[in-house]
C-alpha atoms as a PDB file:
ATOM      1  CA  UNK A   1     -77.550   7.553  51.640  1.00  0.00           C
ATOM      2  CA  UNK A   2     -77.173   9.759  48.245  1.00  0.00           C
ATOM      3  CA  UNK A   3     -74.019  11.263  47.954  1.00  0.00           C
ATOM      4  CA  UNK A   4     -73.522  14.094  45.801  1.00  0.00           C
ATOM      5  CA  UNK A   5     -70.712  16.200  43.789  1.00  0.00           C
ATOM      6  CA  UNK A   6     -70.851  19.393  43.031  1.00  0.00           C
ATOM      7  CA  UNK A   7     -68.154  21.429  40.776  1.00  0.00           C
ATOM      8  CA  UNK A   8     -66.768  24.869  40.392  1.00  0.00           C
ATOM      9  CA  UNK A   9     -65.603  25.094  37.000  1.00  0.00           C
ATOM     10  CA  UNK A  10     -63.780  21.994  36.502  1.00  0.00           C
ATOM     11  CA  UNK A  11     -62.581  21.616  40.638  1.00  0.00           C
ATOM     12  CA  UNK A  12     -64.789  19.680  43.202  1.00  0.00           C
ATOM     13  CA  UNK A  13     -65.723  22.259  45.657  1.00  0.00           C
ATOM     14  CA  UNK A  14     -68.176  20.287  47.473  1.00  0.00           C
ATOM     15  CA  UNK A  15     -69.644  16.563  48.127  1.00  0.00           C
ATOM     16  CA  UNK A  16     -71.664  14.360  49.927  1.00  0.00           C
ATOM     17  CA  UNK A  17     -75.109  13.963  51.553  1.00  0.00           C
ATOM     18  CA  UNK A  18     -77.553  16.734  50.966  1.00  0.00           C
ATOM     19  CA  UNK A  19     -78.083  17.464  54.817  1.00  0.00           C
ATOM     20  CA  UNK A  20     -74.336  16.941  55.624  1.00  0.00           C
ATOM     21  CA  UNK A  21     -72.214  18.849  52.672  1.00  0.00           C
ATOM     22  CA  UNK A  22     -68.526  18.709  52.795  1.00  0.00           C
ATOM     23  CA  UNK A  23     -66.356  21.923  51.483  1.00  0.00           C
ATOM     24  CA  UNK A  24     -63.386  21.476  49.793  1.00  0.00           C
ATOM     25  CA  UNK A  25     -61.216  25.330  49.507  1.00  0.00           C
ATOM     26  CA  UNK A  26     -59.001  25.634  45.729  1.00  0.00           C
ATOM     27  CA  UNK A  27     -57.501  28.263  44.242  1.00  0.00           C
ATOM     28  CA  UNK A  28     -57.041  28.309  40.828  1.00  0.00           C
ATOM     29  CA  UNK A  29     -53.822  25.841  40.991  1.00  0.00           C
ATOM     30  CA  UNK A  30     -54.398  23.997  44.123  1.00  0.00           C
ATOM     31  CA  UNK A  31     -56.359  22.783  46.356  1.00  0.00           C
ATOM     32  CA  UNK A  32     -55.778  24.409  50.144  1.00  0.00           C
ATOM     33  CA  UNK A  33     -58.197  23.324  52.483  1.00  0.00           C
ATOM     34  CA  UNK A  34     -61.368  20.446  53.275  1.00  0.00           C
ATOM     35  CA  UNK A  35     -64.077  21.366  55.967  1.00  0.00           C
ATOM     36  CA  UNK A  36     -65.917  18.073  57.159  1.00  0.00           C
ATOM     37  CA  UNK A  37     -68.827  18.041  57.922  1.00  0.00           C
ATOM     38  CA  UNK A  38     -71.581  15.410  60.118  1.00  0.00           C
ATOM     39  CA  UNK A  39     -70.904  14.456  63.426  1.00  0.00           C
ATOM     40  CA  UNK A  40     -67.349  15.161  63.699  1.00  0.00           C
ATOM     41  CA  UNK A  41     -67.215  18.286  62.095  1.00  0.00           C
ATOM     42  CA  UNK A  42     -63.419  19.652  61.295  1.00  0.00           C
ATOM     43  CA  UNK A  43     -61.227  21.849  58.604  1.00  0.00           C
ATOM     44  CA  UNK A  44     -57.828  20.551  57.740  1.00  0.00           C
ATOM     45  CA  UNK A  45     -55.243  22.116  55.858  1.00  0.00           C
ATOM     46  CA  UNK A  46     -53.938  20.056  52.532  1.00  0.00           C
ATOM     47  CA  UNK A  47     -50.651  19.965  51.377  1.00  0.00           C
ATOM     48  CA  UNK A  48     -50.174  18.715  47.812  1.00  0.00           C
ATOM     49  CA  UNK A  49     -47.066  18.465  45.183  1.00  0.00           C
ATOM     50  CA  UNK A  50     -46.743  19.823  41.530  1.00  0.00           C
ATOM     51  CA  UNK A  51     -49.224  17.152  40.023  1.00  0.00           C
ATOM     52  CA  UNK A  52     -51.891  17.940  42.832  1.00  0.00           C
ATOM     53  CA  UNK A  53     -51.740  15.147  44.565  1.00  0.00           C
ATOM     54  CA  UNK A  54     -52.623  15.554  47.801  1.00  0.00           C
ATOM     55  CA  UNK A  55     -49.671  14.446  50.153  1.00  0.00           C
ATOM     56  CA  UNK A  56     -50.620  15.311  53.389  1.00  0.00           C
ATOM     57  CA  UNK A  57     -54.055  16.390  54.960  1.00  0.00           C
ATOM     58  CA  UNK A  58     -54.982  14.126  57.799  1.00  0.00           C
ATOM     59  CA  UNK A  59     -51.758  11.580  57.707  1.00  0.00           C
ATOM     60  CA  UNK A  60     -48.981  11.560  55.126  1.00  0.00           C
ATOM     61  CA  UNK A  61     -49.855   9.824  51.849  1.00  0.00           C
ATOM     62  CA  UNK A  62     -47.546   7.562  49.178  1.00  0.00           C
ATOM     63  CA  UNK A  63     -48.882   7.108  45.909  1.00  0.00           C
ATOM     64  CA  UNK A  64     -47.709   4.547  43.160  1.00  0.00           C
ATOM     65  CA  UNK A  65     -46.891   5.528  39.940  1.00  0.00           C
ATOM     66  CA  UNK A  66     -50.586   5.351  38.728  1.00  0.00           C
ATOM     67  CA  UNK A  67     -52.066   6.847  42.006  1.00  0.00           C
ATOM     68  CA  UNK A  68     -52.901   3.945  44.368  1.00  0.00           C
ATOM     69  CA  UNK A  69     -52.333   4.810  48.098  1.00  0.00           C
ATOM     70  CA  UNK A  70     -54.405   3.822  51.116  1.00  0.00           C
ATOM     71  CA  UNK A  71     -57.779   5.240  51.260  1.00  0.00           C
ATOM     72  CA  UNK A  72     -58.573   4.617  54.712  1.00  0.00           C
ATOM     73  CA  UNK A  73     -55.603   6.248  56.183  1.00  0.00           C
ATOM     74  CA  UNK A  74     -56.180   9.313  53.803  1.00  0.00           C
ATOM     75  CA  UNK A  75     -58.441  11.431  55.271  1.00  0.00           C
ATOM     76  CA  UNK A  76     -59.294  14.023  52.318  1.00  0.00           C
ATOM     77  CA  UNK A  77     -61.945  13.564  49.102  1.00  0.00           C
ATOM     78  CA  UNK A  78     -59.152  14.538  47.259  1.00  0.00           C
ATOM     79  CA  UNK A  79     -56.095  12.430  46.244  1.00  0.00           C
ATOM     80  CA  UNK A  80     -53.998  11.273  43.089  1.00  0.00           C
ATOM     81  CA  UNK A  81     -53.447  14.440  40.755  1.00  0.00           C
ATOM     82  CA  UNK A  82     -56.265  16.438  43.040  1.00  0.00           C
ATOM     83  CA  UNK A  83     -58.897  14.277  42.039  1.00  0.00           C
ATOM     84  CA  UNK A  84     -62.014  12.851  43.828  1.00  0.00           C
ATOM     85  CA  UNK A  85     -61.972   8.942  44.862  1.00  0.00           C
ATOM     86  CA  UNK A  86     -65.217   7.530  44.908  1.00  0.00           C
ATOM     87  CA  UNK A  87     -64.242   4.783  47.741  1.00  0.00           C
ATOM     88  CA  UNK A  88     -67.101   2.253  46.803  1.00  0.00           C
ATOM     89  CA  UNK A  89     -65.375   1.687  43.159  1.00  0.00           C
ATOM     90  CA  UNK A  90     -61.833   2.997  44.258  1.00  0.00           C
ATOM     91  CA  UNK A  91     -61.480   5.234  41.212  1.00  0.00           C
ATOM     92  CA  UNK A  92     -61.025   8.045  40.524  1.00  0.00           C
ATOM     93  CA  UNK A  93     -63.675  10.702  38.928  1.00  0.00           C
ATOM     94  CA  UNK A  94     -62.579  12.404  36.147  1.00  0.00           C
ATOM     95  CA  UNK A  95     -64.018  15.098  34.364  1.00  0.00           C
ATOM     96  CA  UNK A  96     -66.373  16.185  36.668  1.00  0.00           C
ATOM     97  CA  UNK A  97     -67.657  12.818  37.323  1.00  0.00           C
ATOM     98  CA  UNK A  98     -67.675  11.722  33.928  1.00  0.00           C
ATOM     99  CA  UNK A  99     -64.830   9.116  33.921  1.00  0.00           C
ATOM    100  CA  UNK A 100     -63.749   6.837  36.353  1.00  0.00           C
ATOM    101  CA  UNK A 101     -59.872   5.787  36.428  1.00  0.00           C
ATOM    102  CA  UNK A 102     -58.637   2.957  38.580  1.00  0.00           C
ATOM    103  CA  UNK A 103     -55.373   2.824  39.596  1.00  0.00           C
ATOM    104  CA  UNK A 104     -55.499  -0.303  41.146  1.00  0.00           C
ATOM    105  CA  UNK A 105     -56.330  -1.318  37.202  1.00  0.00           C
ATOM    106  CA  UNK A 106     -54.301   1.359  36.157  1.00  0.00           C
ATOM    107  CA  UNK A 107     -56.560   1.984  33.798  1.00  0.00           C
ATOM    108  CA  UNK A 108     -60.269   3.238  32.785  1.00  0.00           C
ATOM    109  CA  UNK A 109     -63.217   1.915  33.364  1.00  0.00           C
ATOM    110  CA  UNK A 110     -64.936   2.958  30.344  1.00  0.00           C
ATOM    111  CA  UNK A 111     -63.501   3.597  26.562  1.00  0.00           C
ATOM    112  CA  UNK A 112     -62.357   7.334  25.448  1.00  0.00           C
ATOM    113  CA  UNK A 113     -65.040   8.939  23.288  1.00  0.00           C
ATOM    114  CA  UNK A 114     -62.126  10.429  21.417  1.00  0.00           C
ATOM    115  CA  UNK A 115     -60.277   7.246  20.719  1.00  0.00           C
ATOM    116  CA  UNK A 116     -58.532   6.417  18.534  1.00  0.00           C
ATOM    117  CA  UNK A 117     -58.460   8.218  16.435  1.00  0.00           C
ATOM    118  CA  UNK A 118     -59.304  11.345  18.534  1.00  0.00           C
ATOM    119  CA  UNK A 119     -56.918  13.426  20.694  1.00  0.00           C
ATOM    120  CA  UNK A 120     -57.560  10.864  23.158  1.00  0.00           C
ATOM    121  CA  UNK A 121     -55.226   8.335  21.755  1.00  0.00           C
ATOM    122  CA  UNK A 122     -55.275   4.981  20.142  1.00  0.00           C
ATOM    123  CA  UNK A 123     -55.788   2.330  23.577  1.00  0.00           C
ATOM    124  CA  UNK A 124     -59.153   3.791  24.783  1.00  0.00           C
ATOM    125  CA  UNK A 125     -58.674   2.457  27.917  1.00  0.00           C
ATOM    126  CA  UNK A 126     -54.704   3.840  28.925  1.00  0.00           C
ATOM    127  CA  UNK A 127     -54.138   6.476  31.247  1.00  0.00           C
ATOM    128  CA  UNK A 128     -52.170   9.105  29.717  1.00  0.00           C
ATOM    129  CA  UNK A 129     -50.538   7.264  27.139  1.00  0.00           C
ATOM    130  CA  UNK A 130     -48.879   4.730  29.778  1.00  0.00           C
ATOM    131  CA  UNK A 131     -46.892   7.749  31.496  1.00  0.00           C
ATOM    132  CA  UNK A 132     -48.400   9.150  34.979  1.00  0.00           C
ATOM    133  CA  UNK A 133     -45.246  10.176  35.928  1.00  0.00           C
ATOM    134  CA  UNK A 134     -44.866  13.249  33.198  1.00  0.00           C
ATOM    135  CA  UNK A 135     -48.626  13.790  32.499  1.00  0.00           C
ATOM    136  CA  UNK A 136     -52.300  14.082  34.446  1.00  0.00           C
ATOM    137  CA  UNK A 137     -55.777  13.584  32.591  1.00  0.00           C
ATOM    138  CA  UNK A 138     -58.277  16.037  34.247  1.00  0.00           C
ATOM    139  CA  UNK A 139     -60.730  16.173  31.910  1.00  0.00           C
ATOM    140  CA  UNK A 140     -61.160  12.205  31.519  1.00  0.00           C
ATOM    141  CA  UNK A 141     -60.365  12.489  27.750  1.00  0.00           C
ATOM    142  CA  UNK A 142     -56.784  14.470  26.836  1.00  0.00           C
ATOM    143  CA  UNK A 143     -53.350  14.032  28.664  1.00  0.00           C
ATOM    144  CA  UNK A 144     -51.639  17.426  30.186  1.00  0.00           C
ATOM    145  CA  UNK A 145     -48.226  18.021  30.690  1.00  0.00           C
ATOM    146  CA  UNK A 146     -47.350  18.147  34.249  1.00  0.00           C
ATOM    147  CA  UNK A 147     -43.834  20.245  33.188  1.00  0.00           C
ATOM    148  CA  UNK A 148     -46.042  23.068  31.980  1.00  0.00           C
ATOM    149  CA  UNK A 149     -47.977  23.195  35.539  1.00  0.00           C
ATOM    150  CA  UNK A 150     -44.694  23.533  37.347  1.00  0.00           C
ATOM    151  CA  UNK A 151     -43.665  26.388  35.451  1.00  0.00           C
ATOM    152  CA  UNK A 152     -46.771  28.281  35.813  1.00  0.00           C
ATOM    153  CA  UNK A 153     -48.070  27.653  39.487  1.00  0.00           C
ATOM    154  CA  UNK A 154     -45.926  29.588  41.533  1.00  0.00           C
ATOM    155  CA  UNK A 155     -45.862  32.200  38.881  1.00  0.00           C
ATOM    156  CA  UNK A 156     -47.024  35.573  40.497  1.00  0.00           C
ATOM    157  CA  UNK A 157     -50.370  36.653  39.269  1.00  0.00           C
ATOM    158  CA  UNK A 158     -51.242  40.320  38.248  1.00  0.00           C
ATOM    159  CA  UNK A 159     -53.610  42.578  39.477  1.00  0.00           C
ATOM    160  CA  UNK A 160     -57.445  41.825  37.889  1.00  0.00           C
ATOM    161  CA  UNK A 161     -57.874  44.516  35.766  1.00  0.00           C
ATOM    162  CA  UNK A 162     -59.779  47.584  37.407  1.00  0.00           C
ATOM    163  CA  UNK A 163     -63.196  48.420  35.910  1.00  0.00           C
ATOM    164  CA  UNK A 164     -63.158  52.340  35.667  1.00  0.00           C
ATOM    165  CA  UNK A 165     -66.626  52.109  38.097  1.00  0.00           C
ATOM    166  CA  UNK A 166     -64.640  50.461  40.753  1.00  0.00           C
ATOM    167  CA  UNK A 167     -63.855  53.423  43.379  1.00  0.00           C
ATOM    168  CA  UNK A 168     -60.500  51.645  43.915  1.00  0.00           C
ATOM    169  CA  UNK A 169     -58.155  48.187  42.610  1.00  0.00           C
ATOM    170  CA  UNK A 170     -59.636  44.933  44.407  1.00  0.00           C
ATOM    171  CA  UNK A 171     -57.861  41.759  44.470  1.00  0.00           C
ATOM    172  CA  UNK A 172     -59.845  38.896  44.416  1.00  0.00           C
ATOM    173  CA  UNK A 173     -58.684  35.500  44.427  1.00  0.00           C
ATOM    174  CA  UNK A 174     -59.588  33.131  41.597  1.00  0.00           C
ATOM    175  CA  UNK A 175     -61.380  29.322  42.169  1.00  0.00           C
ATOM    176  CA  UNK A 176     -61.217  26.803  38.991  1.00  0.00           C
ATOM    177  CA  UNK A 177     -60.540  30.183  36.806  1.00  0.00           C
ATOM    178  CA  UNK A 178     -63.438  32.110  38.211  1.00  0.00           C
ATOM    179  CA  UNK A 179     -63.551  35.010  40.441  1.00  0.00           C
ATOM    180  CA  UNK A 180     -64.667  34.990  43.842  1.00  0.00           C
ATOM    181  CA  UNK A 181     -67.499  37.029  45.207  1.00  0.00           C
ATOM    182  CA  UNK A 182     -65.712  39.938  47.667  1.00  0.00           C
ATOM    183  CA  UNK A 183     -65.501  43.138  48.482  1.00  0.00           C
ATOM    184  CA  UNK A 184     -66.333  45.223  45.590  1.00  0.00           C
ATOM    185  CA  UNK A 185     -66.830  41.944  43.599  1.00  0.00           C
ATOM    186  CA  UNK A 186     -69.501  43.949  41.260  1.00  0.00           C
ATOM    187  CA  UNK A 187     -69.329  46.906  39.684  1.00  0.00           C
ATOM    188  CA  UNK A 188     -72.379  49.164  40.415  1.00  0.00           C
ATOM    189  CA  UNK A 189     -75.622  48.771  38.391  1.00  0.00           C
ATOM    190  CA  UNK A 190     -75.356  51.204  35.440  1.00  0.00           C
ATOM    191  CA  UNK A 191     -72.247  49.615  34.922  1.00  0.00           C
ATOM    192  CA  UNK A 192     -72.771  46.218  35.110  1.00  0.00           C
ATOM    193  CA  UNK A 193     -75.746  46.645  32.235  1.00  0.00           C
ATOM    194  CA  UNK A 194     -73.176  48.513  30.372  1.00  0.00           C
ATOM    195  CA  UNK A 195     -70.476  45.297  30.614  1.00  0.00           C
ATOM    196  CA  UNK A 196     -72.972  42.564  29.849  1.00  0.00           C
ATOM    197  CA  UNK A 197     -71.219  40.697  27.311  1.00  0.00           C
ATOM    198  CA  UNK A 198     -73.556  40.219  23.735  1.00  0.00           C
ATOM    199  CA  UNK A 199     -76.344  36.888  23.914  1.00  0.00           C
ATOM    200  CA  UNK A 200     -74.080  35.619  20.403  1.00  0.00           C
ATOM    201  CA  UNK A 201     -70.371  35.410  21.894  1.00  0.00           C
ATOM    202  CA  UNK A 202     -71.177  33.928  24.822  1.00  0.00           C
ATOM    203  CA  UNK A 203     -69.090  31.739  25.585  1.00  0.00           C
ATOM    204  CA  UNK A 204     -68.886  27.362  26.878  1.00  0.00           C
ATOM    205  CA  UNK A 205     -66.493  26.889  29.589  1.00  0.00           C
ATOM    206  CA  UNK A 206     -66.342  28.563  33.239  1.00  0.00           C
ATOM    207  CA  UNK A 207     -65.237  32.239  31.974  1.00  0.00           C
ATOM    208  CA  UNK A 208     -66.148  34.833  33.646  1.00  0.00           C
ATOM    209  CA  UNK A 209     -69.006  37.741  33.147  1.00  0.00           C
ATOM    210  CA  UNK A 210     -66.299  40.274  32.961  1.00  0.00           C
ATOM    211  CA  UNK A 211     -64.081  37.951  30.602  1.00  0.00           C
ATOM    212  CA  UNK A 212     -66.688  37.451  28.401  1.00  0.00           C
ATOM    213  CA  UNK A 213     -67.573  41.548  28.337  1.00  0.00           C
ATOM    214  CA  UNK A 214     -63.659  42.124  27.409  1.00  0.00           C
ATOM    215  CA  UNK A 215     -63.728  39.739  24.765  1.00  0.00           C
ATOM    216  CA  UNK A 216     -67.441  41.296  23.287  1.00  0.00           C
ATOM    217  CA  UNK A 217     -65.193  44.610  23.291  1.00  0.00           C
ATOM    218  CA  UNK A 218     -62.084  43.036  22.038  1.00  0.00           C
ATOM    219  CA  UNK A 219     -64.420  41.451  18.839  1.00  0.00           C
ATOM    220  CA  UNK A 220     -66.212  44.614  18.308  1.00  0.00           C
ATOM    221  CA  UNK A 221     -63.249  46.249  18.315  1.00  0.00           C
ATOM    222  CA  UNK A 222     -61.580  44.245  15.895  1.00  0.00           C
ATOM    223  CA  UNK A 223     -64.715  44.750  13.398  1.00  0.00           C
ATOM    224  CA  UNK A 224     -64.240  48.518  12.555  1.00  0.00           C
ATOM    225  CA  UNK A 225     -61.119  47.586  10.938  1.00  0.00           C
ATOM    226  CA  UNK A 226     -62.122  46.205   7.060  1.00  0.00           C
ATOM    227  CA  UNK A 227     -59.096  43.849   6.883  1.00  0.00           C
ATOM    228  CA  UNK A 228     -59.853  42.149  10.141  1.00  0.00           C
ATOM    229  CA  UNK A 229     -63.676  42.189   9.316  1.00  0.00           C
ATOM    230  CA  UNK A 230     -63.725  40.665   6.052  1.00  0.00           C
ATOM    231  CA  UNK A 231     -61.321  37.786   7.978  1.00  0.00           C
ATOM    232  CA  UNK A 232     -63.815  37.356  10.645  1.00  0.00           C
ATOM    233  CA  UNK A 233     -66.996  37.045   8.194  1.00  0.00           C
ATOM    234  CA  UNK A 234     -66.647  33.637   7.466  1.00  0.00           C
ATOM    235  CA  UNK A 235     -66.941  32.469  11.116  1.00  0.00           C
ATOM    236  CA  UNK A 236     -69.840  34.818  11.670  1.00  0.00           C
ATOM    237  CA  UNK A 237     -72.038  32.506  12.869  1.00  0.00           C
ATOM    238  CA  UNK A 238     -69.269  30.286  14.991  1.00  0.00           C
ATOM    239  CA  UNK A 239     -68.401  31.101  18.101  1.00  0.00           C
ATOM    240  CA  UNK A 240     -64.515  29.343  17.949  1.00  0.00           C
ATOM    241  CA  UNK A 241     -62.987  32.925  17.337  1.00  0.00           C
ATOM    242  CA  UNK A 242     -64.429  34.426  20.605  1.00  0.00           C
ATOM    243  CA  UNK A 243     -63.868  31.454  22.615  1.00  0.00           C
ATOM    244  CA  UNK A 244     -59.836  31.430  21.087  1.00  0.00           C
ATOM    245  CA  UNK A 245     -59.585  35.184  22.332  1.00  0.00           C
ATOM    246  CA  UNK A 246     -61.117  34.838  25.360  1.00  0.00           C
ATOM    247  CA  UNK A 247     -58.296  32.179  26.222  1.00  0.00           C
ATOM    248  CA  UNK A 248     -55.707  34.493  24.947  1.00  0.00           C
ATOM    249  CA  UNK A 249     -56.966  36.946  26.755  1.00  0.00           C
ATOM    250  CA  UNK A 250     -57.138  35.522  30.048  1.00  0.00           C
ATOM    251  CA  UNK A 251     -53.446  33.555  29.709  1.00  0.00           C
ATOM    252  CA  UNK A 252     -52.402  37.190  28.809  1.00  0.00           C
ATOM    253  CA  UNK A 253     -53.269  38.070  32.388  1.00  0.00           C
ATOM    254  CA  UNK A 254     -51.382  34.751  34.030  1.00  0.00           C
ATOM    255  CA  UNK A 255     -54.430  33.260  34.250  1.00  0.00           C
ATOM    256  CA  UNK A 256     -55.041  29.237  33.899  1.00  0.00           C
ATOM    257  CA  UNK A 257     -57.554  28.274  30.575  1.00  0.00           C
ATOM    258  CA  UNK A 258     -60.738  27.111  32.142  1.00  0.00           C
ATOM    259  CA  UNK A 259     -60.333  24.234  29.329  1.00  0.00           C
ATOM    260  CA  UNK A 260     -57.651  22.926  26.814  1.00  0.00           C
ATOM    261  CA  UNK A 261     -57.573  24.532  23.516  1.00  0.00           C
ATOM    262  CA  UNK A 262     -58.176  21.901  21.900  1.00  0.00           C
ATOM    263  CA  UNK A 263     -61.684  21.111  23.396  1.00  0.00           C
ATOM    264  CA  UNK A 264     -62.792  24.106  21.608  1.00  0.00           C
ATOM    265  CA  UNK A 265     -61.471  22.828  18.698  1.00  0.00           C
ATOM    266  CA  UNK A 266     -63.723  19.974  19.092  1.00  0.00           C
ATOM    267  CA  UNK A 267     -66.776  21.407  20.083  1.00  0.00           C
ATOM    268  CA  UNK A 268     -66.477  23.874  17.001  1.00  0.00           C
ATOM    269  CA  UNK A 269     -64.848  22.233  14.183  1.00  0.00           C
ATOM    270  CA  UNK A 270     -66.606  19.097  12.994  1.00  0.00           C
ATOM    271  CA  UNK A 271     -64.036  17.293  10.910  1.00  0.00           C
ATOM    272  CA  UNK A 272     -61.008  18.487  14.043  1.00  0.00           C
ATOM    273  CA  UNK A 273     -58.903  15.417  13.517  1.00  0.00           C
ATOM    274  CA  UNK A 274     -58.875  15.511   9.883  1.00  0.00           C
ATOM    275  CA  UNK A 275     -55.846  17.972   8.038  1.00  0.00           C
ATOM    276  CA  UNK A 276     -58.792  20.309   6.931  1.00  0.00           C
ATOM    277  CA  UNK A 277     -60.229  20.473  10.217  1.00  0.00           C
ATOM    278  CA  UNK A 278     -56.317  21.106  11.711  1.00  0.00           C
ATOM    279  CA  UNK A 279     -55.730  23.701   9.045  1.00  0.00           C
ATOM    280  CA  UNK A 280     -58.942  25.595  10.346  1.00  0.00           C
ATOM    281  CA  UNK A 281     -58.260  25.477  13.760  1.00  0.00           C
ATOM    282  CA  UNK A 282     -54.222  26.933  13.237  1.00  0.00           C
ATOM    283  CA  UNK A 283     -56.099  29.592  10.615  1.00  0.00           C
ATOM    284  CA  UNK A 284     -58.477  30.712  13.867  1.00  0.00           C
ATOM    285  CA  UNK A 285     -55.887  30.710  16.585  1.00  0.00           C
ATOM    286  CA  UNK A 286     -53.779  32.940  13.854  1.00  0.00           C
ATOM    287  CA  UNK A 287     -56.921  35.205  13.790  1.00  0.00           C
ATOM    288  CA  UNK A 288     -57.723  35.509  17.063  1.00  0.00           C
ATOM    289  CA  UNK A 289     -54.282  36.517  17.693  1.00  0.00           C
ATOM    290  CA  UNK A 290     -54.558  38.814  15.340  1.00  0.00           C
ATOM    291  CA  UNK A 291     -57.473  40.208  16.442  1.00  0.00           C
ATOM    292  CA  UNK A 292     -56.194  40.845  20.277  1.00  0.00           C
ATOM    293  CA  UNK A 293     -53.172  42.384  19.264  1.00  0.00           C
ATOM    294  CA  UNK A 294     -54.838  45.141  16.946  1.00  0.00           C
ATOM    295  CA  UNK A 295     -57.391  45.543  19.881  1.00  0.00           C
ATOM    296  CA  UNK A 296     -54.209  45.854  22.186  1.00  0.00           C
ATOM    297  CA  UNK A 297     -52.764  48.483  20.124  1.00  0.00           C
ATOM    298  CA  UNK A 298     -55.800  50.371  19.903  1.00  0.00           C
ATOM    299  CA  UNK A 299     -56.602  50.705  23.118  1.00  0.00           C
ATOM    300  CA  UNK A 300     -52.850  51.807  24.071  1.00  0.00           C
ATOM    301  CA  UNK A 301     -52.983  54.600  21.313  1.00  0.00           C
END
């Protein structure tokens, strides 16, 4: 029988046959709970440490150093680093599918696209450069710094920012980055055609409708000022400088990037890995700084 995946921003939220569909409940740094479903339909809880792994959901689990532990005894999709196992190959998939890792291997199955000489590394096949212990590879292609998750994940999140058509301040929780549909999840009609972000900075990567609105305001805000405008000219027809601020933007409000940096990097800069390509990527991070900050101040005046 065809299994399937299906993602929520970069997080597996659910899986398996089309007439029996598991659910699997994250928030925006974790993963909480896993609702079963078939025959012996059940929800369990999932407890997981500062890398994601999950560590207990049906049984207790032990991982090696690359993420090998008994699949049988498990008892959740997810496992090493909050990643699906696919338990016909024993890997994991990373990326949203894209990659598989084995840890019984410890290693890939397939080469790095961005190796080597890419920000994927020089051995197209390692796993984080050879160090699972300090670093986790969601995407499949680029190691992350585990250090810089602990710091952040039990960091108290703000308030979403109220839309003036909201009667009142609603929190909503976040999943992979995005918000979740509640009460008072939309603003009302009128309003909603008024925060429709522009058709030319939309955005790649699981932002928001009301992220990509603030940053559309943000950009048009930043272009009735000459000095930023004549900056901002030559990437006219790039979208890097909107994508840049809309990161800024939402790490401004303690909120995870839906993607690293450096992907947009990649996706908008052509020669990325060469000193050119590096020098225009620090020149439009410098901008889009810029560029928030001036729309910060002018909306505070």
């Amino acid at each position: 029988m065809k299994k399937h995946h299906f993602y929520q921003g970069n997080k597996l939220s659910r899986f398996g046959p089309s007439n029996q569909m598991s659910v699997i409940l994250q928030s925006s740094f974790a993963p909480l709970a896993e609702q079963w479903a078939g025959v012996a339909a059940s929800a369990v809880l999932i407890s997981t440490d500062t890398a994601n792994s999950v560590v207990h959901a049906a049984g207790t689990t032990v991982y090696t150093p690359y993420g090998h532990f008994d699949l049988i005894r498990h008892g959740c999709a997810l496992g090493f680093n909050g990643q699906a196992r696919d338990p016909v190959i024993n890997s994991d998939l990373l990326g949203n599918g894209k990659r598989a890792f084995s840890p019984l291997r410890m290693r890939f199955n397939s080469p790095d696209d961005l190796s080597p000489f890419g920000l994927g590394g020089v051995n197209a096949y390692a796993y984080c450069g050879g160090d699972p212990i300090n670093y986790t590879d969601p995407t499949g292609n680029i190691k992350l710094d585990i250090a810089l998750k602990r710091l952040t994940r039990n960091r108290p999140r703000p308030l979403e920012t109220r839309d003036p058509a909201l009667p009142t301040a609603v929190v909503r929780p976040r999943i992979g980055g995005g918000l979740v549909d509640g009460p008072a999840a939309g603003p009302p009609a009128t309003a909603r055609v008024h925060r429709q972000a522009a058709p030319e900075l939309a955005m790649s990567g699981p932002f928001t409708a009301e992220e990509r609105a603030n940053v559309a305001v943000t950009m048009r805000t930043a272009q009735t000022y000459p000095f930023l405008s004549s900056q901002l000219l030559p990437h006219g027809g790039s979208r890097l400088v909107p994508t840049l601020v809309g990161h800024l933007q939402r790490q401004a409000r303690g909120g995870s990037p839906p993607y690293p940096i450096e992907i947009a990097y990649i996706n908008y800069i052509p020669n990325h890995n060469t000193p050119s390509g590096q020098q225009a990527a620090s020149q439009a991070l410098a901008l889009a700084r810029l560029v928030v900050a001036v729309s910060q101040t002018r909306s505070s005046s």
